[in-house]
Protein backbone atom coordinates (compact mmCIF):
# COMPACT_ATOMS: atom_id res chain seq x y z
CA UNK A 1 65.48 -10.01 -44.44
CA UNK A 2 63.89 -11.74 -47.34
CA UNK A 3 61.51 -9.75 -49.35
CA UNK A 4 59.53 -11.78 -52.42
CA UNK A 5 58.62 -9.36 -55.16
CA UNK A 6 54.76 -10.47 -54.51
CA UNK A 7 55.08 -8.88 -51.42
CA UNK A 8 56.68 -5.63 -52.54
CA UNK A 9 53.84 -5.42 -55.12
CA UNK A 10 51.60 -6.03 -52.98
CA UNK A 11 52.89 -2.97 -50.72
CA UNK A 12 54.39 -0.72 -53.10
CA UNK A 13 51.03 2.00 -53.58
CA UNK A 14 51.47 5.84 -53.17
CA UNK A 15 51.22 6.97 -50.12
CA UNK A 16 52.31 10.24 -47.92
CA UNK A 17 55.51 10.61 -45.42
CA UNK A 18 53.34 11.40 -42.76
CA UNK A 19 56.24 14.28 -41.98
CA UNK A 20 52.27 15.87 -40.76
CA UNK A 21 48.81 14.74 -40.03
CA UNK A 22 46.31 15.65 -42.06
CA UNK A 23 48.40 15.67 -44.88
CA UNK A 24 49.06 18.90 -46.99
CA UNK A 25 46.25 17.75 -49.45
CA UNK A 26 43.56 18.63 -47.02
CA UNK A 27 44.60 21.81 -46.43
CA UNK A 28 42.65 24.47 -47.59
CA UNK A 29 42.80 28.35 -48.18
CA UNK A 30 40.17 29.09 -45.54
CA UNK A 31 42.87 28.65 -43.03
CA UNK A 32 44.61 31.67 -43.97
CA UNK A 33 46.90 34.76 -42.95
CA UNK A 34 44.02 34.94 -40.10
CA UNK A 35 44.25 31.93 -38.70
CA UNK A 36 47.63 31.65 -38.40
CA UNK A 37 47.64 35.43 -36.68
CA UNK A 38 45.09 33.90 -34.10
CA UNK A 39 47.62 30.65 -33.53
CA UNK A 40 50.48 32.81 -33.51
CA UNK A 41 48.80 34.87 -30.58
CA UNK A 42 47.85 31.87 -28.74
CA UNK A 43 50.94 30.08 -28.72
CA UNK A 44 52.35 33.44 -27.23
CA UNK A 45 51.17 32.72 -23.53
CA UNK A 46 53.00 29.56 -23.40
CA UNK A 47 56.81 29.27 -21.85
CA UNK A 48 57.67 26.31 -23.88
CA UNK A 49 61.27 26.81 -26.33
CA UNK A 50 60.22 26.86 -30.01
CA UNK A 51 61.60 25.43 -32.92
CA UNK A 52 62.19 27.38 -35.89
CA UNK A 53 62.30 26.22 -39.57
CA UNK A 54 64.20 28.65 -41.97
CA UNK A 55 63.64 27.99 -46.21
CA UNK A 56 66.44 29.42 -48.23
CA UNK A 57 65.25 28.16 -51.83
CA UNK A 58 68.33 29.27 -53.93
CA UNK A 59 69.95 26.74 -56.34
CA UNK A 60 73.00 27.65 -59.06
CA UNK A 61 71.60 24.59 -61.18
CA UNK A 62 68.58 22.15 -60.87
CA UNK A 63 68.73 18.83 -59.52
CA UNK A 64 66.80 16.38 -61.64
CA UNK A 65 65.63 14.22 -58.72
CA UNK A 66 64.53 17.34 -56.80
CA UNK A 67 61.06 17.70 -55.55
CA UNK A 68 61.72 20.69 -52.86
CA UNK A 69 60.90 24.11 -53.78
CA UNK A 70 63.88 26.12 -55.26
CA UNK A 71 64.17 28.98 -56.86
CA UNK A 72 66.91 28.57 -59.64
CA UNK A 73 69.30 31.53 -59.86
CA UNK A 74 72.60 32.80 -60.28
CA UNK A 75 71.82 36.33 -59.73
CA UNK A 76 74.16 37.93 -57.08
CA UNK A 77 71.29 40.40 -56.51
CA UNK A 78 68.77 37.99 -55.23
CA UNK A 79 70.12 36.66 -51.56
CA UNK A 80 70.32 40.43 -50.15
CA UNK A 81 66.79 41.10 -51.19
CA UNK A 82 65.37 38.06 -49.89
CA UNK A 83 67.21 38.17 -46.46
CA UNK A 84 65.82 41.67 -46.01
CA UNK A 85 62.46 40.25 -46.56
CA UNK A 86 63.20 37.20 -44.78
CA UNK A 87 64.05 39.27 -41.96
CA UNK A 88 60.80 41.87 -41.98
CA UNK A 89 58.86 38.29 -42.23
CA UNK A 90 60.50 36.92 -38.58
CA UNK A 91 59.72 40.40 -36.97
CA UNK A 92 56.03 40.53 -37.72
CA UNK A 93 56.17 36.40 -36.22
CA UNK A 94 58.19 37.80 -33.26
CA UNK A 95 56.05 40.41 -32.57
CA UNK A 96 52.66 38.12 -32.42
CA UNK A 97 54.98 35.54 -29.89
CA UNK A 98 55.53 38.46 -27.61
CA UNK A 99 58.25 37.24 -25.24
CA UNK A 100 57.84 33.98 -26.69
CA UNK A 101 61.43 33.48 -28.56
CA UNK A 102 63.98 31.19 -26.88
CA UNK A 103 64.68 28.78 -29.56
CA UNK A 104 65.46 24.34 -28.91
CA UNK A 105 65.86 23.79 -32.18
CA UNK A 106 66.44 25.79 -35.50
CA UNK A 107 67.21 23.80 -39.17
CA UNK A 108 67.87 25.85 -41.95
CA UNK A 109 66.66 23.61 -45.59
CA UNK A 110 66.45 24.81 -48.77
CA UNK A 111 67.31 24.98 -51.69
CA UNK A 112 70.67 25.63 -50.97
CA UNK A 113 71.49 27.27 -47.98
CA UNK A 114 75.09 28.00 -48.52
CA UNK A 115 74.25 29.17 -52.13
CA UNK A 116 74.16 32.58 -49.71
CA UNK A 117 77.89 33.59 -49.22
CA UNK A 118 79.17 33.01 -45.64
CA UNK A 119 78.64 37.25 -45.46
CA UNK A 120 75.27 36.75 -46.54
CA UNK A 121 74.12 34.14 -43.95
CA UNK A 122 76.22 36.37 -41.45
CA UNK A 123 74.16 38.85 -42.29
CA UNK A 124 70.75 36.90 -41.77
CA UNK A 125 72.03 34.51 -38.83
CA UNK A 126 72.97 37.88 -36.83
CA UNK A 127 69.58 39.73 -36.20
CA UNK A 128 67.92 36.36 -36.46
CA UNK A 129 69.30 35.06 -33.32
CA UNK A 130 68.88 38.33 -31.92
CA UNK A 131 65.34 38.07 -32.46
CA UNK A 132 65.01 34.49 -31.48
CA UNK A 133 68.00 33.57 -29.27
CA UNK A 134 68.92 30.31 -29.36
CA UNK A 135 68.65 28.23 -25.75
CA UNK A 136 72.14 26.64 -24.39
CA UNK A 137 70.94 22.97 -25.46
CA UNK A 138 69.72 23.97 -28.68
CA UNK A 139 70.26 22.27 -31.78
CA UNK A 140 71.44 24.41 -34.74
CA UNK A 141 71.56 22.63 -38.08
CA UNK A 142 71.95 23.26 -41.91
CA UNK A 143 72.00 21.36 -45.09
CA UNK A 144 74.60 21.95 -47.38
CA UNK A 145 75.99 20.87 -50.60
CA UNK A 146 79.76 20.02 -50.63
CA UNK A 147 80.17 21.24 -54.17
CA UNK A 148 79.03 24.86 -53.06
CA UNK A 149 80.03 25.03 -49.27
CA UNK A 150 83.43 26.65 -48.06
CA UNK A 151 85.48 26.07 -44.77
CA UNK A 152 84.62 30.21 -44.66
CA UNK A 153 80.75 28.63 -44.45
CA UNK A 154 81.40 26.21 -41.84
CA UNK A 155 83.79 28.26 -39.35
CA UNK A 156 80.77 31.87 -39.81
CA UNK A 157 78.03 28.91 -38.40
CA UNK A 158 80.14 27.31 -36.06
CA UNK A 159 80.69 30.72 -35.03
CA UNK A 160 76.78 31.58 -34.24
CA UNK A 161 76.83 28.02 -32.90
CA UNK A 162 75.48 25.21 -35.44
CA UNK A 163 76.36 21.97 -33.76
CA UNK A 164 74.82 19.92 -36.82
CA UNK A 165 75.24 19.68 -40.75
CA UNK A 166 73.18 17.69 -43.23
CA UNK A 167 74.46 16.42 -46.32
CA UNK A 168 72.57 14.98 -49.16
CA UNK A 169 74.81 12.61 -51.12
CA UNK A 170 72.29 10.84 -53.04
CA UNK A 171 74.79 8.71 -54.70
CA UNK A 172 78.43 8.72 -55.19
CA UNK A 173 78.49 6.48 -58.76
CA UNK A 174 79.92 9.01 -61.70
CA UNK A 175 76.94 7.23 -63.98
CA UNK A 176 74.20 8.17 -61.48
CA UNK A 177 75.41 11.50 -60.46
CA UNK A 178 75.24 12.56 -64.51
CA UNK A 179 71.73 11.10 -64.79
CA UNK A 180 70.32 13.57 -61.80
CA UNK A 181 72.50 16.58 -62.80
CA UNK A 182 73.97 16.75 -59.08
CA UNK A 183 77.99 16.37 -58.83
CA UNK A 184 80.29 15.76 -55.55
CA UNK A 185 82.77 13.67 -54.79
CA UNK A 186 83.64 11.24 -52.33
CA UNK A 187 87.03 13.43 -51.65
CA UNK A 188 85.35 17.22 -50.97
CA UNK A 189 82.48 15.55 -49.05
CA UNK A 190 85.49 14.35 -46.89
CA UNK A 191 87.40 17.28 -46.88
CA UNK A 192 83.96 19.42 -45.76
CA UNK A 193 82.78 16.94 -43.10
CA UNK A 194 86.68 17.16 -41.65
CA UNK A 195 86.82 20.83 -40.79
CA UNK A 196 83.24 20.88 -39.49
CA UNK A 197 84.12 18.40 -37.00
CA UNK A 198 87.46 20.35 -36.34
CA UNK A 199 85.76 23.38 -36.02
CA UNK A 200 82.81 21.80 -33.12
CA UNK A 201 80.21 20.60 -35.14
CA UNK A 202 78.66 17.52 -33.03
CA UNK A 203 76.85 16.02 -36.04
CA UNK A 204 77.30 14.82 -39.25
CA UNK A 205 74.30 13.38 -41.36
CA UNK A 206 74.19 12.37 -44.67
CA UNK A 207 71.37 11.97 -47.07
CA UNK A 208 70.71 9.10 -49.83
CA UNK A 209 68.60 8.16 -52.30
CA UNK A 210 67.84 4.74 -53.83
CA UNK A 211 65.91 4.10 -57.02
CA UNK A 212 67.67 6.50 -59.18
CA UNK A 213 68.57 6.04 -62.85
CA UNK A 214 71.91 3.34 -63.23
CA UNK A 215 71.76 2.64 -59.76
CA UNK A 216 72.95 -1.46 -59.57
CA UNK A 217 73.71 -3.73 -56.72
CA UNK A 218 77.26 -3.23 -57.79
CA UNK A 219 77.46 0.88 -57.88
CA UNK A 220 75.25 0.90 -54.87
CA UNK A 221 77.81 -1.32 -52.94
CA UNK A 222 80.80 0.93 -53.88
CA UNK A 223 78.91 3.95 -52.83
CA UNK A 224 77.41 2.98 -49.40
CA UNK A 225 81.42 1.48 -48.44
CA UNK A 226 82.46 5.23 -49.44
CA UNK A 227 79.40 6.46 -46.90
CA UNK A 228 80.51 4.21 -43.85
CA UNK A 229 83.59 5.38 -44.38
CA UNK A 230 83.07 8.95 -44.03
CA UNK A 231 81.31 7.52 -40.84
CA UNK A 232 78.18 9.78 -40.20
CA UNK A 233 76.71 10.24 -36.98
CA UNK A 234 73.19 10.10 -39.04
CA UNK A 235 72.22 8.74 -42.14
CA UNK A 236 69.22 8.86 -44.11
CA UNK A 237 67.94 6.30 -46.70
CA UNK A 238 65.18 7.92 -49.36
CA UNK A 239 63.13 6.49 -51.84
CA UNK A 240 62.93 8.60 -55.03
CA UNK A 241 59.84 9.80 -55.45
CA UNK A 242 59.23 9.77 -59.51
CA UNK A 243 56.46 12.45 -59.86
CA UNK A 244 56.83 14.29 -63.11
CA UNK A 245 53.46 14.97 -63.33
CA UNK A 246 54.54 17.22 -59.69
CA UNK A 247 57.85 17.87 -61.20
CA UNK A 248 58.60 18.51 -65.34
CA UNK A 249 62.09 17.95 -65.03
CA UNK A 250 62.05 15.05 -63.60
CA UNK A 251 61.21 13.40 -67.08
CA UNK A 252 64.69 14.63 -68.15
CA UNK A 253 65.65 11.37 -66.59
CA UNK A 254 65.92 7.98 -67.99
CA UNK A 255 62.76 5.71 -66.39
CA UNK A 256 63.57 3.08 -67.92
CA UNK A 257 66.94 2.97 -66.41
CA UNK A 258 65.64 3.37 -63.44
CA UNK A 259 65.50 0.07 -61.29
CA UNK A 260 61.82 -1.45 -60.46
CA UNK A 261 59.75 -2.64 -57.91
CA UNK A 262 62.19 -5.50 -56.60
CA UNK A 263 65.19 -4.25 -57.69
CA UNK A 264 64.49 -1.02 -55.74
CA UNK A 265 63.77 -2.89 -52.24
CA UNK A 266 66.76 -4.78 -52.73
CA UNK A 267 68.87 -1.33 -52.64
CA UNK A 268 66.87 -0.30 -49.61
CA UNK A 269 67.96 -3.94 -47.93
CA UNK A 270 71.60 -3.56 -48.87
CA UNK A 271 71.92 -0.23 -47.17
CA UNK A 272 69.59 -0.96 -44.36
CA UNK A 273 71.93 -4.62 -43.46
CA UNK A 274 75.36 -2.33 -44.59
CA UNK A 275 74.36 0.67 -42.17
CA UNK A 276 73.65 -2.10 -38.80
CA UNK A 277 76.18 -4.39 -39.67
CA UNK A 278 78.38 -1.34 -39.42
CA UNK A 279 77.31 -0.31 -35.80
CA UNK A 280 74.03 2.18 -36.70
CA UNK A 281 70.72 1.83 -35.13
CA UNK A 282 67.69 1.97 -37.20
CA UNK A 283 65.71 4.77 -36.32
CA UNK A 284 62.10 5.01 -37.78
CA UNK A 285 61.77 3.66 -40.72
CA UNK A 286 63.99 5.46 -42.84
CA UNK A 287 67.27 7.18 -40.55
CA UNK A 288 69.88 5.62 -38.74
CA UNK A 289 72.29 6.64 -36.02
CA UNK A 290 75.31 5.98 -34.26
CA UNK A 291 74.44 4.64 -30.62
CA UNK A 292 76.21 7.40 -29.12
CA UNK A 293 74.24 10.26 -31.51
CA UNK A 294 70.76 11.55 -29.56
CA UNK A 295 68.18 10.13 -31.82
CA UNK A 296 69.84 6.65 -30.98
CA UNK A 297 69.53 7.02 -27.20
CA UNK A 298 65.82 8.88 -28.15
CA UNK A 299 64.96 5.56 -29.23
CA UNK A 300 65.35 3.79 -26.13
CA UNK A 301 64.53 7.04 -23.50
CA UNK A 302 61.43 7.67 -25.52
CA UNK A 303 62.07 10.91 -26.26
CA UNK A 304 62.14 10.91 -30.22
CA UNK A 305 60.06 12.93 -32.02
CA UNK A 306 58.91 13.41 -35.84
CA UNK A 307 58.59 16.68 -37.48
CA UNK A 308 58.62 18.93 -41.05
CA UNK A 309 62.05 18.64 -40.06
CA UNK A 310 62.37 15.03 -39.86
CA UNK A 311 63.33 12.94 -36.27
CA UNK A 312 64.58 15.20 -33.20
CA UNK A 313 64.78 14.55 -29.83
CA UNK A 314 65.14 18.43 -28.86
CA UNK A 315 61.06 18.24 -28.97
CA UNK A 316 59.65 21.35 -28.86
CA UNK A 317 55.87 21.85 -29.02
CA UNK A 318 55.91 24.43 -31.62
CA UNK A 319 57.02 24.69 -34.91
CA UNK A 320 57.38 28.20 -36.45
CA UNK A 321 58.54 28.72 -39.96
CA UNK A 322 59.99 31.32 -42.44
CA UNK A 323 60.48 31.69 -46.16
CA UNK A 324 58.55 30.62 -49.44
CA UNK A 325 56.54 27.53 -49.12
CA UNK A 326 58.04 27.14 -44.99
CA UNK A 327 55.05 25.15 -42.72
CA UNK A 328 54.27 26.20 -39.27
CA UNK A 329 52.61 23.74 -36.75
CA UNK A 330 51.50 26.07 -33.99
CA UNK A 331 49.03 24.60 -31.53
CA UNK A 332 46.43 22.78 -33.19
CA UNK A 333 47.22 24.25 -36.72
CA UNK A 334 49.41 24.04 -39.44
CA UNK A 335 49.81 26.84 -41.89
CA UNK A 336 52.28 27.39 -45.19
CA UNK A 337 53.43 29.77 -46.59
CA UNK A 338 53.10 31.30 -50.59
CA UNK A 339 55.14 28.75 -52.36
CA UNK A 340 56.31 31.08 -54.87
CA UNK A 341 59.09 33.41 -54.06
CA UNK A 342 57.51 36.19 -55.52
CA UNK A 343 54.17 35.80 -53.95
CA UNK A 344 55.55 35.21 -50.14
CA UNK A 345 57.92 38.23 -50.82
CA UNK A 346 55.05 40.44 -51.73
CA UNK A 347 52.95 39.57 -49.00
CA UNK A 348 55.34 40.23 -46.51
CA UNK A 349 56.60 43.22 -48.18
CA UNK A 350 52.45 44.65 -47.77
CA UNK A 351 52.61 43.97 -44.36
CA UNK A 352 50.91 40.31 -44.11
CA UNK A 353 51.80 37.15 -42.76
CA UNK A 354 52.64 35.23 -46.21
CA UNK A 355 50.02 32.29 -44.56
CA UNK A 356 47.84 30.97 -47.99
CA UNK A 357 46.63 27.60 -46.49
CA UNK A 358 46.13 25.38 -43.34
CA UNK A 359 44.70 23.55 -41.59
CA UNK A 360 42.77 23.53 -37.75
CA UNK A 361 43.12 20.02 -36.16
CA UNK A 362 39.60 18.32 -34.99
CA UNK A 363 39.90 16.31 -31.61
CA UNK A 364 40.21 12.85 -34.01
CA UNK A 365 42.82 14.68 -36.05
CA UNK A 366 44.80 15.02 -32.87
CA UNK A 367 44.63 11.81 -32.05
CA UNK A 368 44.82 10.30 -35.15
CA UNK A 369 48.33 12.54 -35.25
CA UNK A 370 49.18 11.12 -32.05
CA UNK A 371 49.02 7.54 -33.09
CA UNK A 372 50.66 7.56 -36.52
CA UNK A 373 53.59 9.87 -35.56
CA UNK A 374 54.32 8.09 -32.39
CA UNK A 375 54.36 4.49 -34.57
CA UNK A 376 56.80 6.14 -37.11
CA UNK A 377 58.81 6.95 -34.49
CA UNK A 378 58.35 3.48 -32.04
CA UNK A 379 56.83 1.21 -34.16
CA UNK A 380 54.02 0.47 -31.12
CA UNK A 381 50.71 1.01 -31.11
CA UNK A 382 48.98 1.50 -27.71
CA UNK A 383 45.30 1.71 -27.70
CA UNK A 384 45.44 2.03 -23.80
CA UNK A 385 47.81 4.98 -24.30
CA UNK A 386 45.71 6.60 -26.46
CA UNK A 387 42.37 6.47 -24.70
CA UNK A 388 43.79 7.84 -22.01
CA UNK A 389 45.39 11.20 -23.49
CA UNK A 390 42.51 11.72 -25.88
CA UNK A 391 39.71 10.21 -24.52
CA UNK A 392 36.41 9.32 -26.48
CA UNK A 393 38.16 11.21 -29.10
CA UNK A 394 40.22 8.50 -29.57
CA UNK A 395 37.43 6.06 -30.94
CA UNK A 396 37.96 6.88 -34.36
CA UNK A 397 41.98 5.88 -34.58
CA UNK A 398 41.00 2.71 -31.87
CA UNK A 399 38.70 1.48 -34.37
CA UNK A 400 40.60 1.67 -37.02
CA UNK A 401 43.55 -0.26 -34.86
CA UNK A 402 40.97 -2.81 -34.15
CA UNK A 403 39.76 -3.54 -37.23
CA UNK A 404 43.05 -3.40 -39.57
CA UNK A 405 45.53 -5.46 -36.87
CA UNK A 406 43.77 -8.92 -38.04
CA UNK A 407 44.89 -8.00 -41.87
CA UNK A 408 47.95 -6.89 -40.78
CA UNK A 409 48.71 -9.56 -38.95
CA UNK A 410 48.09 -12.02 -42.00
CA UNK A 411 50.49 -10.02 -44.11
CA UNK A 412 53.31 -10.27 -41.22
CA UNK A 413 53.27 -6.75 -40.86
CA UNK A 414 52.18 -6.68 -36.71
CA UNK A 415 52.08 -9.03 -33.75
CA UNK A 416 50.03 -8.58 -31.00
CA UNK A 417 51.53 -8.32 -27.38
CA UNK A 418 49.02 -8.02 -25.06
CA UNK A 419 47.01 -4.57 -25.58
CA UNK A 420 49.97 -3.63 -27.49
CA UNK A 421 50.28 -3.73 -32.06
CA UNK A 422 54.48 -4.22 -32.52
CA UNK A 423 55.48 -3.82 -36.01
CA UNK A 424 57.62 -6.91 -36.92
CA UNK A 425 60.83 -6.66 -39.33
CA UNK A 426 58.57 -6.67 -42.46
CA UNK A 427 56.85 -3.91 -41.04
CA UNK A 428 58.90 -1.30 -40.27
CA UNK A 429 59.96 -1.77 -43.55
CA UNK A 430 56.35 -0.94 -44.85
CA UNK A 431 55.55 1.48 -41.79
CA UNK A 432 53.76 4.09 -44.28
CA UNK A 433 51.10 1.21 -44.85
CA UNK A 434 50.37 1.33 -41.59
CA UNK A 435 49.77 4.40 -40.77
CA UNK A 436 47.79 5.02 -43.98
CA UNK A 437 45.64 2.40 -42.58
CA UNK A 438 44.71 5.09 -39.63
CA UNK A 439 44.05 8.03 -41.73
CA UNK A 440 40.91 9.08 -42.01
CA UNK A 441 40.91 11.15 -45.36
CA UNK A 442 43.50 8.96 -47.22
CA UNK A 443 41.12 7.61 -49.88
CA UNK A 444 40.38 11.63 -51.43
CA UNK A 445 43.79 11.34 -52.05
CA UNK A 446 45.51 8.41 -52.47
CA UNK A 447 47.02 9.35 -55.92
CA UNK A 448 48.82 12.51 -55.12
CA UNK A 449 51.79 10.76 -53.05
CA UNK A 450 54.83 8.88 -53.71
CA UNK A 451 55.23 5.31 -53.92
CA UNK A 452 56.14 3.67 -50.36
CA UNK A 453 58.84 1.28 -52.00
């Protein structure tokens, strides 16, 4: 695909992920401990499976590309204290699910997950799945970081049955790797993604990121032959996010060494044609799979879904989560937690939910949701589909459909078939343009997103 740099200027404007609609912005701290007590209690009469979002926020060192929330600590004292906490936190959400607990699908993110010794997740995986057993056709999934995972890691989850592993690469090039502060090689990423296969794991993904300082045509074309190599079952193709305004030490980097507007597609096109020439499906705008991994045969059965935790097909309608900063999505709601690890600690510690904002979705909200996460996920929009699960709540999204598919349509972004809007090759590439183009509150905050190129 040819992109002109007009048209990535034109494009290229901050806008969210849309991993949730309304976006975090319009969250507020009226939706509180309360609300998510009331959601909690409502969601407890269903007998859907839930999925269940761990955050371990531990680092050793900070990652200069990073914008997750970690904690940065090499204090051996600190993981037994916060799985105690961690622990108190999923009783008090156990208790307001009742008999609610089977789990479809748990992810544990971080952080650094496996910055906890394999004794120390032991010792929080145990009574965990005690309290929220996991169903036989769940998925169980972790990210890890070569440098600071053992085979003692993989073998203790294998053992309490993790079937998936997530690594983010970022970038193999020596040059690149000292410019973010994040080191692995090509040889213990192999070595790690070896025994976890050997051991059961299912699935492999791995993680990159273009637009980085020193990334080139040239380095990016020596790393993504190392990545096909290691042959993922997922992969995962980020834009950096340059926020330092969000994120001090992310000026430690060099910006001007950095490549622009362009240059940065460019890496995005070289991976995307790299990763299908080499057998993966695309898969929203942003992952790709092997045709034989679930989210490839999703695709074509329908049954892919977008959350927090990224594309699943083991959908399950609720979305409950633990740790500093974690978000829930129960029923109509969404609810985080105290970012700070000292604040959620001491709320749970007093006997509270460690709920400090949210959000309770209007009838266009839902629908609004409806139509941008099931675009990210099909590229389709179906007006007809719409009307009919959300009725004359619908109008608001429809009319925004209506009135942007004519623009879109000039910029080669949609074609119209029948009452269907298909996103054409240009836009799936520029999929977040779309959807900001059906939310209803993005002009309040336009400014506090990343860029979409």
């Amino acid at each position: 695909m040819k992109i002109d740099a007009e048209t990535v200027r034109r494009f290229d404007v901050p806008g969210p992920r849309y991993t949730s609609y309304p976006t975090v912005p319009q969250w507020t701290e009226t939706h509180g401990a309360q609300a998510h007590e009331r959601a909690l209690a409502a969601a407890a009469s269903s007998t859907a499976p839930l999925a269940l979002y761990v955050h371990i926020p531990f680092c050793a060192k900070r990652c200069l590309f990073c914008g997750c929330n970690t904690h940065i600590t090499r204090d051996p004292n600190h993981p037994p204290v916060f799985i105690e906490t961690l622990l108190e936190e999923a009783r008090r959400v156990a208790e307001r699910l009742g008999t609610r607990r089977s789990l479809r699908q748990l992810h544990l993110g971080g952080g650094t997950p496996t910055h906890l010794t394999p004794d120390e997740l032991d010792s929080l995986l145990s009574p965990l799945l005690r309290l929220f057993p996991a169903l036989p056709d769940a998925e169980l999934g972790i990210e890890v970081h070569p440098a600071v995972t053992t085979t003692d890691h993989i073998d203790m989850l294998a053992r309490h049955g993790f079937d998936r592993i997530s690594m983010g690469v970022q970038d193999f090039d020596p040059q690149v790797q000292d410019a973010i502060r994040r080191h692995q090689s090509v040889a213990e990423t192999q070595t790690l993604i070896e025994h976890a296969r050997a051991v059961g794991f299912s699935g492999v993904n791995l993680d990159l990121i273009y637009g980085l300082p020193h990334q080139t045509p040239g380095r990016w074309t020596r790393t993504l032959d190392a990545v096909i190599g290691l042959r993922p079952d997922r992969l995962a193709l980020y834009s950096y996010a340059h926020l330092p305004s969000r994120f001090p030490h992310q000026a430690a980097m060099p910006e001007r060494a950095m490549p622009k507007e362009d240059g940065k597609v460019r890496l995005f096109l070289m991976a995307r044609d790299r990763f299908l020439d080499a057998g993966y499906e695309a898969i929203g705008f942003d992952h790709f799979a092997l045709p034989t991994d679930d989210l490839a045969r999703g695709l074509h059965d329908g049954t892919l879904h977008r959350n927090f935790m990224g594309y699943t097909t083991r959908h399950a309608p609720d979305l409950v989560a633990l740790g500093p900063s974690a978000i829930s999505q129960v029923g109509p709601t969404f609810a985080q937690n105290d970012h700070a690890l000292a604040g959620w600690a001491e709320r749970v510690c007093d006997g509270r939910l460690a709920t400090v904002r949210g959000i309770a979705l209007s009838a266009d909200d839902l629908a609004r949701r409806d139509a941008i996460e099931g675009f990210l996920c099909r590229f389709v929009l179906d007006v007809t589909a719409l009307r009919q699960r959300h009725g004359p709540a619908a109008g608001g999204v429809v009319a925004d459909i209506e009135r942007n598919t004519p623009e879109w349509e000039a910029a080669r972004l949609v074609e119209k078939d029948g009452a269907l809007v298909r996103a054409t090759g240009l836009g799936r590439l520029f999929a977040r343009n779309i959807a900001m183009g059906l939310d209803a509150y993005l002009d309040k905050n336009a400014t506090a997103f990343s860029r979409t190129v």
